[in-house]
N, C-alpha and C. Protein backbone atom coordinates (compact mmCIF):
# COMPACT_ATOMS: atom_id res chain seq x y z
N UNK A 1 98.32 80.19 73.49
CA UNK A 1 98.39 81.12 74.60
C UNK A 1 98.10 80.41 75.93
N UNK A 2 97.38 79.22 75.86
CA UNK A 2 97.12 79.03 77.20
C UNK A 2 98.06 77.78 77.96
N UNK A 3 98.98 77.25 76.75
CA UNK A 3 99.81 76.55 76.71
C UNK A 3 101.17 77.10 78.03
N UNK A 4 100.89 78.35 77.26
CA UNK A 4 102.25 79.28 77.73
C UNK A 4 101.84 79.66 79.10
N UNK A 5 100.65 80.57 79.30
CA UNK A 5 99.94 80.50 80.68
C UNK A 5 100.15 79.07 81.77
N UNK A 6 99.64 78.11 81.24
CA UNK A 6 100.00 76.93 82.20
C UNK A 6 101.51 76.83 82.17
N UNK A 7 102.36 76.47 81.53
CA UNK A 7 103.66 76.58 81.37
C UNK A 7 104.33 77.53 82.77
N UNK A 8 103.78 78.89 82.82
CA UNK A 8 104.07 79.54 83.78
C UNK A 8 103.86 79.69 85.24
N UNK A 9 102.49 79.47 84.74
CA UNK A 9 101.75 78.78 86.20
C UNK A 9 102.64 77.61 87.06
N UNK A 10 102.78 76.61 86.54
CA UNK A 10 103.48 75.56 86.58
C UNK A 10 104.70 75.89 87.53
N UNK A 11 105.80 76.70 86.74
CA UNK A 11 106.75 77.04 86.90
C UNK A 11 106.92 77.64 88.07
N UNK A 12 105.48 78.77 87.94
CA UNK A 12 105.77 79.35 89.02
C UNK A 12 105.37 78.32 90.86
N UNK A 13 104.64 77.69 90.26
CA UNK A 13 104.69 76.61 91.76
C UNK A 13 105.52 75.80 92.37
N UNK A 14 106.06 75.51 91.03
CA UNK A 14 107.67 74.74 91.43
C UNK A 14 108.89 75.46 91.99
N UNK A 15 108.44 76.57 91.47
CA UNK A 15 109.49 77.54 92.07
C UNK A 15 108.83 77.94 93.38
N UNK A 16 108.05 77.82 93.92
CA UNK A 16 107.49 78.19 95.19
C UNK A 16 107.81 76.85 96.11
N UNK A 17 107.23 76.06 95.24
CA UNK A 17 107.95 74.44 96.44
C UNK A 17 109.41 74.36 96.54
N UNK A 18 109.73 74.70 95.47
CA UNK A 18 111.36 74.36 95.54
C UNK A 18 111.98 75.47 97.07
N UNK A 19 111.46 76.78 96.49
CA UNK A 19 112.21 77.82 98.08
C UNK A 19 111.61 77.31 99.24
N UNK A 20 110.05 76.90 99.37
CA UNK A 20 109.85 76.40 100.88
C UNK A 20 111.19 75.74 101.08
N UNK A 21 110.84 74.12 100.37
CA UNK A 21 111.47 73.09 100.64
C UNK A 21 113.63 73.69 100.99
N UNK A 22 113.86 74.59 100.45
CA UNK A 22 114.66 74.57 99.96
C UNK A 22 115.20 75.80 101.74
N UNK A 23 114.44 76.98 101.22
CA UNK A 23 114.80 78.12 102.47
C UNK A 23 114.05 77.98 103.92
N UNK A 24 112.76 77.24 103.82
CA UNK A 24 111.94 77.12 104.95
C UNK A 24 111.85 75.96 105.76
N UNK A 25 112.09 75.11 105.19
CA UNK A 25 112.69 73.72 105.72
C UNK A 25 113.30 73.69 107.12
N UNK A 26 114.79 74.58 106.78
CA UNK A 26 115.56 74.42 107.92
C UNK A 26 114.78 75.19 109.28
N UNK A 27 113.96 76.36 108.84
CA UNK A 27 113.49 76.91 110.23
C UNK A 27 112.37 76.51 110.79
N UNK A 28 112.06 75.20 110.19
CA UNK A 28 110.90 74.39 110.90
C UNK A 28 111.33 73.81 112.21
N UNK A 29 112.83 73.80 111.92
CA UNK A 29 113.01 72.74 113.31
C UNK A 29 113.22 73.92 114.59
N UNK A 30 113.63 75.27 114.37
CA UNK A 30 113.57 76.40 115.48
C UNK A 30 112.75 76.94 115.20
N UNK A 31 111.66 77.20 116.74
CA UNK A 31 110.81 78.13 116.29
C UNK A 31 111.36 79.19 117.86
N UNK A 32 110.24 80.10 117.68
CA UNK A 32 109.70 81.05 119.46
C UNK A 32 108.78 80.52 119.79
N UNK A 33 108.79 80.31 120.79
CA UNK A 33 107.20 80.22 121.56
C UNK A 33 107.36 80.49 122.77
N UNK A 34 108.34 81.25 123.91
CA UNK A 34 108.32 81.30 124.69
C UNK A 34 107.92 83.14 125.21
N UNK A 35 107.75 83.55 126.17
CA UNK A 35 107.71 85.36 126.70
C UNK A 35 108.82 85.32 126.32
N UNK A 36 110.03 84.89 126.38
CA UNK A 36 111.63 85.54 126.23
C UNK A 36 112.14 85.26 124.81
N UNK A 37 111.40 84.77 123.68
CA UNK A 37 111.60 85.02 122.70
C UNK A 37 112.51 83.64 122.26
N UNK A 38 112.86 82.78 122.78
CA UNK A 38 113.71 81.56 123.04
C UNK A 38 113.63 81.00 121.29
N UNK A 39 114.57 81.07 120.97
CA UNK A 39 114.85 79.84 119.72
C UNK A 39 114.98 78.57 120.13
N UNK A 40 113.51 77.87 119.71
CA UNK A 40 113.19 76.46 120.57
C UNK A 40 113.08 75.29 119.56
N UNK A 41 113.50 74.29 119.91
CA UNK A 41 112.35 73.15 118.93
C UNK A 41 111.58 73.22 119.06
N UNK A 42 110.37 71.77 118.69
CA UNK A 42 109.27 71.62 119.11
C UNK A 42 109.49 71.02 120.32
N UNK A 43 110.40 70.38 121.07
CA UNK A 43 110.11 70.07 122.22
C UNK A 43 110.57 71.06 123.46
N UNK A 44 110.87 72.78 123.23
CA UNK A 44 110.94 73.25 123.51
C UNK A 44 112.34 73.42 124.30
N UNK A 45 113.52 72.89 123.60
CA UNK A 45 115.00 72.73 123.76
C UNK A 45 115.41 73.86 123.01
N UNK A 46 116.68 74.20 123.84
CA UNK A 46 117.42 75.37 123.17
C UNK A 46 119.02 74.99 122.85
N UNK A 47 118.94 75.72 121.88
CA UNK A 47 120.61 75.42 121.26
C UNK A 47 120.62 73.91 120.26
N UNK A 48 119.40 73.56 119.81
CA UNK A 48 119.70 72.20 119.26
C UNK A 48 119.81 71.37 120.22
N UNK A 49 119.96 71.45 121.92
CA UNK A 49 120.32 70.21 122.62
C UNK A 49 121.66 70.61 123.08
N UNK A 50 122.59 71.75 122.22
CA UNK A 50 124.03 71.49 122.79
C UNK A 50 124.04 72.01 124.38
N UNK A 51 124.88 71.56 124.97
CA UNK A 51 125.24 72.07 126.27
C UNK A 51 125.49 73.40 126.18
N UNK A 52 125.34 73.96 126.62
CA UNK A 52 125.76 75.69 126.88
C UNK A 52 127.34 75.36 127.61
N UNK A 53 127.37 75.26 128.68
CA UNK A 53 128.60 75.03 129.23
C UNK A 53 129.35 74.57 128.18
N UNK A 54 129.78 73.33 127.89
CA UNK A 54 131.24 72.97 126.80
C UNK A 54 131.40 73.70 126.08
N UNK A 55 130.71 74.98 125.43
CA UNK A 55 130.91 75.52 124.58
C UNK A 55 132.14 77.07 125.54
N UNK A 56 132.42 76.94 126.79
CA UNK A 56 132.92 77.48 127.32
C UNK A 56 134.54 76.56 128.18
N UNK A 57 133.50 75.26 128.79
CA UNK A 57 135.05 74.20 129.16
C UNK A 57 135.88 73.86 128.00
N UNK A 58 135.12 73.02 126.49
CA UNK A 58 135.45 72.35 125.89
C UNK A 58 135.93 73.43 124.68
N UNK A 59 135.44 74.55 124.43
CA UNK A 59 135.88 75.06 123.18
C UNK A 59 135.08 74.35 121.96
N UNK A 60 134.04 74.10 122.10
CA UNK A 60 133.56 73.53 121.12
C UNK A 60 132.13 72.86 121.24
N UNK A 61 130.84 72.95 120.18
CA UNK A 61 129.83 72.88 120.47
C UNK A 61 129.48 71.19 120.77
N UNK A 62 129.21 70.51 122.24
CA UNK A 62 128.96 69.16 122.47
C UNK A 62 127.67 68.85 122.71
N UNK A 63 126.83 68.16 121.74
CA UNK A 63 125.60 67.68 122.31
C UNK A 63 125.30 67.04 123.70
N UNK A 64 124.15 67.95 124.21
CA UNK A 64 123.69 67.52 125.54
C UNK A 64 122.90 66.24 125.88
N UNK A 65 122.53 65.60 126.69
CA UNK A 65 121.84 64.25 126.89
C UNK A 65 120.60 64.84 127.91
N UNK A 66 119.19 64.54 127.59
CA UNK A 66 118.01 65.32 127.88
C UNK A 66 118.06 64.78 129.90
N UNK A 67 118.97 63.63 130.00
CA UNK A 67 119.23 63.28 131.54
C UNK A 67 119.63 64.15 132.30
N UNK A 68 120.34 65.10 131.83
CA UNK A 68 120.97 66.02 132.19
C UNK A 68 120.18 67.72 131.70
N UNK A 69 118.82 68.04 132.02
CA UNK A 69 118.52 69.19 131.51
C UNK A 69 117.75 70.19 132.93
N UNK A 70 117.85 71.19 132.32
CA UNK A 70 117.19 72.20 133.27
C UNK A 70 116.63 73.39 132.21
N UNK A 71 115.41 73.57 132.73
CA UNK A 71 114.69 74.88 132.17
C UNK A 71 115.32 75.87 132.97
N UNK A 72 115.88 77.56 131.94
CA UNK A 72 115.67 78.50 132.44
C UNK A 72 115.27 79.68 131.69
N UNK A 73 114.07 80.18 131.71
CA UNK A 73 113.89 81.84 130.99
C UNK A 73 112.75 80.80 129.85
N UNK A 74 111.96 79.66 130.51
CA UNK A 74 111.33 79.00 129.31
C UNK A 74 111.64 78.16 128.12
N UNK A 75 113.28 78.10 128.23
CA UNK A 75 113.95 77.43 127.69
C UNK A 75 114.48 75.96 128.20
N UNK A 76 114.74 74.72 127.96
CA UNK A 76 115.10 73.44 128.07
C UNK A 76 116.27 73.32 127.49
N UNK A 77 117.66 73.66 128.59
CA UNK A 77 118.94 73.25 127.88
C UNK A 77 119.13 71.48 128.55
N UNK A 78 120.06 70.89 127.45
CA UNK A 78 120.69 70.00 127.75
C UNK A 78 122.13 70.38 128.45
N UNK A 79 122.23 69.06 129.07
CA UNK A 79 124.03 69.11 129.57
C UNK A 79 124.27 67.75 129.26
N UNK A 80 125.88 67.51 129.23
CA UNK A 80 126.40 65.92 128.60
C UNK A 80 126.66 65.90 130.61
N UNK A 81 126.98 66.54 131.50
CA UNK A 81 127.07 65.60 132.59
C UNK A 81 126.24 66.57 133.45
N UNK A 82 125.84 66.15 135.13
CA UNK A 82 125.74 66.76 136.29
C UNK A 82 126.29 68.00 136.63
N UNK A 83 127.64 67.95 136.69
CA UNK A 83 128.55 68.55 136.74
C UNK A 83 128.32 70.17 135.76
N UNK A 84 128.80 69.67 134.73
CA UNK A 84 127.66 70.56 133.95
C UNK A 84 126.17 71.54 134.20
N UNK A 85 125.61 70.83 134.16
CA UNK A 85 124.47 71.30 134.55
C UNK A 85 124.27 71.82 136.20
N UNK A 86 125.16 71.69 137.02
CA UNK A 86 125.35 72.45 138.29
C UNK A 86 126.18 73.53 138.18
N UNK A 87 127.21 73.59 137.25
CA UNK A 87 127.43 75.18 136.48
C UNK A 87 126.56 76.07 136.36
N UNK A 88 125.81 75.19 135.45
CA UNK A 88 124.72 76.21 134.91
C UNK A 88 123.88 76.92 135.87
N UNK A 89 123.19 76.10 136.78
CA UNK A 89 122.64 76.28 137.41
C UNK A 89 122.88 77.34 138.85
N UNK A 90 124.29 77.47 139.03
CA UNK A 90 124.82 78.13 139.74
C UNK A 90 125.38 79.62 139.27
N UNK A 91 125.26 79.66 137.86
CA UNK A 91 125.33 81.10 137.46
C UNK A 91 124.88 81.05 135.84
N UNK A 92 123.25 80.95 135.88
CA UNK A 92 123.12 80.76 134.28
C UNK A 92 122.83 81.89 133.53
N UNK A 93 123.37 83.17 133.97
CA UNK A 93 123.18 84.40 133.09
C UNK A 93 124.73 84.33 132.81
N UNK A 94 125.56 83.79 133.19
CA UNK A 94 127.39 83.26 132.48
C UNK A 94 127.10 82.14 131.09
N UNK A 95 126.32 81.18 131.36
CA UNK A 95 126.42 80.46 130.42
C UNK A 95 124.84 80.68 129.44
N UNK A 96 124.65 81.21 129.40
CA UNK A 96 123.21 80.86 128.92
C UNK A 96 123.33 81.35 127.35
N UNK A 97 122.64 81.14 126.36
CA UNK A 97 123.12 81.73 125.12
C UNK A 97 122.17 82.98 124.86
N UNK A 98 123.14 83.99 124.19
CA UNK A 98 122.63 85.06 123.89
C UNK A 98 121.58 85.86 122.98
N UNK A 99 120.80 86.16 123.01
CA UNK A 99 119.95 87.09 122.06
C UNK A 99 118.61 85.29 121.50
N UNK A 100 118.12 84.84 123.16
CA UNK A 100 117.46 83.58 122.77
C UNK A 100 118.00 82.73 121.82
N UNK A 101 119.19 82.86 121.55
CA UNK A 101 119.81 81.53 120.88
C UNK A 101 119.43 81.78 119.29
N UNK A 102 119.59 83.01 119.11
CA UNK A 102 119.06 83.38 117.25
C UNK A 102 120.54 83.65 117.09
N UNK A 103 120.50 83.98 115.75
CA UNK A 103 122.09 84.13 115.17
C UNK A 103 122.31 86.04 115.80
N UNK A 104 123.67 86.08 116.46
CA UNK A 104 124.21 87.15 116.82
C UNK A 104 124.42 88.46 115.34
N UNK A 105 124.89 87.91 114.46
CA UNK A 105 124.56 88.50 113.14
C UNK A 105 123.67 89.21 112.85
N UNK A 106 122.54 88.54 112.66
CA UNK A 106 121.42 88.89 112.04
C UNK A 106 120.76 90.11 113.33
N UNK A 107 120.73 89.45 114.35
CA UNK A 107 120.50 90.75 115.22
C UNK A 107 120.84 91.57 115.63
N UNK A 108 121.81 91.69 115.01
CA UNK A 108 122.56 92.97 114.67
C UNK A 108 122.83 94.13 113.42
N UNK A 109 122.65 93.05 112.29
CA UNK A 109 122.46 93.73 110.77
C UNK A 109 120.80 94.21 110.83
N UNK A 110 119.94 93.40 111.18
CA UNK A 110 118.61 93.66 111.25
C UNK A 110 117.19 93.71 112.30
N UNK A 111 118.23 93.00 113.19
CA UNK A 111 117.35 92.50 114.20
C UNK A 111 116.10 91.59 114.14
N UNK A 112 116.47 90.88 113.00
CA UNK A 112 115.80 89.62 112.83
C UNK A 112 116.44 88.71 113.88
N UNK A 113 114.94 87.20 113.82
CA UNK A 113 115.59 85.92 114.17
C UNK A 113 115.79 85.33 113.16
N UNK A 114 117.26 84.71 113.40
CA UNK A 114 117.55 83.77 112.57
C UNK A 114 117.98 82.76 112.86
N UNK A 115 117.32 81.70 112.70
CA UNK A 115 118.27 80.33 112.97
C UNK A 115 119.97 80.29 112.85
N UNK A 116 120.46 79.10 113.92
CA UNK A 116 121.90 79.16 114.36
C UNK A 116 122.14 77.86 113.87
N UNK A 117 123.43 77.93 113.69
CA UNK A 117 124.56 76.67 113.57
C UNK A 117 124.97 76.45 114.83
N UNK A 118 125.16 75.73 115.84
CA UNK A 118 125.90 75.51 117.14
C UNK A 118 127.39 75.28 116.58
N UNK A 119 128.13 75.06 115.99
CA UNK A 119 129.24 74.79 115.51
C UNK A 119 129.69 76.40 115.07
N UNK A 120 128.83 77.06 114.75
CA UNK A 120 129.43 78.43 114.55
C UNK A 120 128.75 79.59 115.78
N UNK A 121 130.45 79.37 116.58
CA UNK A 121 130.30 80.51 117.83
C UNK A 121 130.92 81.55 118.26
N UNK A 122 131.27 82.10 118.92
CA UNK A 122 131.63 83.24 119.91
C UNK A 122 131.79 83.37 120.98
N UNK A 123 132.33 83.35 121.98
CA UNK A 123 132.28 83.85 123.56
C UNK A 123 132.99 85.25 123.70
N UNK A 124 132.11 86.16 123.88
CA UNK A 124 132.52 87.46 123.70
C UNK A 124 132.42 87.84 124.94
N UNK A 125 133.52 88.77 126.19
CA UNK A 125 132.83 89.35 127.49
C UNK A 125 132.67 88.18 128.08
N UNK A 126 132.90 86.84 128.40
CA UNK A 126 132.66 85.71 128.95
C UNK A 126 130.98 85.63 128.69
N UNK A 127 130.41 85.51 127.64
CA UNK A 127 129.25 85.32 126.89
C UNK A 127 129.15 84.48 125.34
N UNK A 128 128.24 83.90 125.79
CA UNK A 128 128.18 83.09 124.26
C UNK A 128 127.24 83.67 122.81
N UNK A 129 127.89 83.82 122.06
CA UNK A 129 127.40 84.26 120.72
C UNK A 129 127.29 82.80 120.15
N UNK A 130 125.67 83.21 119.34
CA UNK A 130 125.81 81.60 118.19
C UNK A 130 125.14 82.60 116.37
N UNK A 131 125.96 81.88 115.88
CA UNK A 131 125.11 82.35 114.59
C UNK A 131 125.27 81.22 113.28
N UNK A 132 124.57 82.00 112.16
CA UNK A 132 124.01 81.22 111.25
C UNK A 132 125.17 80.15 110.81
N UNK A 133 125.56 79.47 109.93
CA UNK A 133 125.96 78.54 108.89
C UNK A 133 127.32 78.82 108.82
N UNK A 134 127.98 77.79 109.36
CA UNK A 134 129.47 78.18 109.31
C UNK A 134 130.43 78.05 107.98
N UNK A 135 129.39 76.89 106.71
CA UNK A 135 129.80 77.12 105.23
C UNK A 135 129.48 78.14 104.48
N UNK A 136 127.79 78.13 104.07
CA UNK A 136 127.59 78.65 103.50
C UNK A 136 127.13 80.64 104.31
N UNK A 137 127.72 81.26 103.58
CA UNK A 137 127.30 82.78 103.84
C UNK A 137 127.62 83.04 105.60
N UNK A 138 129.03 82.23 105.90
CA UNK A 138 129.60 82.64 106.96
C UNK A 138 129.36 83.96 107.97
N UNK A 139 128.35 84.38 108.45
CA UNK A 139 127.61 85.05 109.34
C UNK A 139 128.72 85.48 110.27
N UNK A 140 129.43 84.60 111.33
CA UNK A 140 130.59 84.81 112.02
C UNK A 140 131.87 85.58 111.52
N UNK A 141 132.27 85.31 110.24
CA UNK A 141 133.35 86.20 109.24
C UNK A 141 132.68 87.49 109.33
N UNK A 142 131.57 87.83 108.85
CA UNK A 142 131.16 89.17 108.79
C UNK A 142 130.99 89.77 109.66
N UNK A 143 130.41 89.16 111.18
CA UNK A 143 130.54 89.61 112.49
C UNK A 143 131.96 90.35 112.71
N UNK A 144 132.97 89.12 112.48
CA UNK A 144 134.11 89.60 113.04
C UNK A 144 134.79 90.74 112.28
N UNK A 145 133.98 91.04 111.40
CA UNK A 145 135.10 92.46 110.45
C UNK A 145 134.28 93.54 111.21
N UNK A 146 133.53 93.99 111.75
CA UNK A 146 132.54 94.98 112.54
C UNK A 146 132.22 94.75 113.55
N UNK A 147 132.85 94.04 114.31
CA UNK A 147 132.22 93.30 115.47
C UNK A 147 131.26 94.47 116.75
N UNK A 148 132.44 95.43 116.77
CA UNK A 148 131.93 96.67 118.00
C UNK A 148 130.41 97.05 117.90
N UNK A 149 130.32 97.19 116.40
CA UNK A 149 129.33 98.30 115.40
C UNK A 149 128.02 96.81 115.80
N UNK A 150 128.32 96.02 115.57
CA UNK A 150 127.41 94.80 114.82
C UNK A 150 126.60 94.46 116.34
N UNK A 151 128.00 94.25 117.56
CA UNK A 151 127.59 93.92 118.69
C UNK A 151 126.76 95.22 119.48
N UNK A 152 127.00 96.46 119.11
CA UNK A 152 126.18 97.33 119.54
C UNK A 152 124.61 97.46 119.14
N UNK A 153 124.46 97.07 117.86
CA UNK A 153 123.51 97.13 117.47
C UNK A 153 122.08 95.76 117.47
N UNK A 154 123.37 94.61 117.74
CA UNK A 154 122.19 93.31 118.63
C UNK A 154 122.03 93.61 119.74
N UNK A 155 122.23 94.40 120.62
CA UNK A 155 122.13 94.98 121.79
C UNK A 155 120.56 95.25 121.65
N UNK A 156 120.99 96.77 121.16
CA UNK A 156 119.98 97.45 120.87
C UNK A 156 118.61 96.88 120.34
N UNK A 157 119.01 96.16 119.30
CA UNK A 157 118.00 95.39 118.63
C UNK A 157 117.08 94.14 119.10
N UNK A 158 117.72 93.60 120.21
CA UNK A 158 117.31 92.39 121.17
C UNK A 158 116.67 93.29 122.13
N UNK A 159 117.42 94.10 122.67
CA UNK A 159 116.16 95.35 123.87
C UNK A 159 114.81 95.74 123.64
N UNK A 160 115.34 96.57 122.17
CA UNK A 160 114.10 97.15 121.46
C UNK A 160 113.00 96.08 121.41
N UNK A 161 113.26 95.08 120.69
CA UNK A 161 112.29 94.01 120.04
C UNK A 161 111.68 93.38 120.60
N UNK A 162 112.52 92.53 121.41
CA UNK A 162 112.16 91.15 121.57
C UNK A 162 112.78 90.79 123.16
N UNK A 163 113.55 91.42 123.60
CA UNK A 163 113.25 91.51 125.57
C UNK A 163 112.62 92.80 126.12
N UNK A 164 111.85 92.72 125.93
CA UNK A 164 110.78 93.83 126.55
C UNK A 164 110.54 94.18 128.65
C-alpha cells in the first residue's frame, strides 16, 4: 500500500512540474506591472520589442531595436528606425497596441490576460489587435468567425476590468 501511495505521490509531482514547465513557462516572459495593465517583460517592453508601427507600414510583425524606443501609458515600445518612432509619437493612440498588448481573443471570450504571439495580428478600425499562438489553438481563426460579438465584448471586458 505504501508502494502505491508513493507511486502516486510521485506522479502526481511530475505531473505538476511537467504543466508549470510546460503551460507556465511561456507567461514568465509577459507579465503586468504597470496602472494600465501593460503586457510587459521584465524589462518593462511591450509587444516582445516589435515595433507597433510596421505592423501597420510593413504588414507584418518587425522587431524593434531598444535605440529607437519611447515609453507611453508605462509601457517601453521599440521601433526598427526614427522615423518610426516619430509616427508613434505623433499619434500613439493610432499605433499603440490594444487591450495592453494581451491576446484580443481571450478578452473577449473571458476577459482574461493572455499572452500574445506578435506574428498573430489584426488591424481592425485602423487599430492593432494581437493574440495568442498562430499554430497551436489559433485564437485569430476563432476571432474571425465572431468577430462583431467577440470585439464587443473585449471592449467591454478591457473597460470593466482592467482600464479603470
Amino acid at each position: 500500500m505504501k508502494k502505491i501511495l508513493f507511486d502516486v505521490k510521485a506522479i502526481v509531482i511530475v505531473a505538476s512540474l511537467l504543466f508549470m514547465v510546460i503551460f507556465l513557462s511561456p507567461l514568465s516572459a509577459q507579465k503586468y506591472e504597470s496602472k494600465y495593465f501593460n503586457n510587459l517583460n521584465n524589462d518593462g517592453v511591450i509587444i516582445d520589442g516589435y515595433d507597433p508601427v510596421a505592423f501597420f507600414t510593413d504588414n507584418k510583425p518587425v522587431k524593434g531595436d531598444a535605440q529607437f524606443q519611447y515609453t507611453y501609458e508605462d509601457a517601453k515600445y521599440y521601433f526598427i528606425s526614427q522615423e518610426h518612432l516619430d509616427l508613434f509619437k505623433s499619434n500613439p493612440e493610432k499605433y499603440k497596441v490594444q487591450f495592453g498588448g494581451w491576446c484580443a481573443y481571450a478578452m473577449g471570450k473571458s476577459g482574461d490576460k493572455v499572452e500574445i504571439d506578435p506574428s498573430t495580428f489584426k488591424i481592425i478600425n485602423n487599430r492593432l489587435y494581437l493574440f495568442y499562438n498562430k499554430y497551436f489553438n489559433n485564437t485569430l481563426k476563432s476571432w474571425n468567425k465572431d468577430e462583431s460579438h467577440l470585439h464587443m465584448q473585449a471592449d467591454n471586458n478591457w473597460q470593466k476590468s482592467y482600464h479603470l
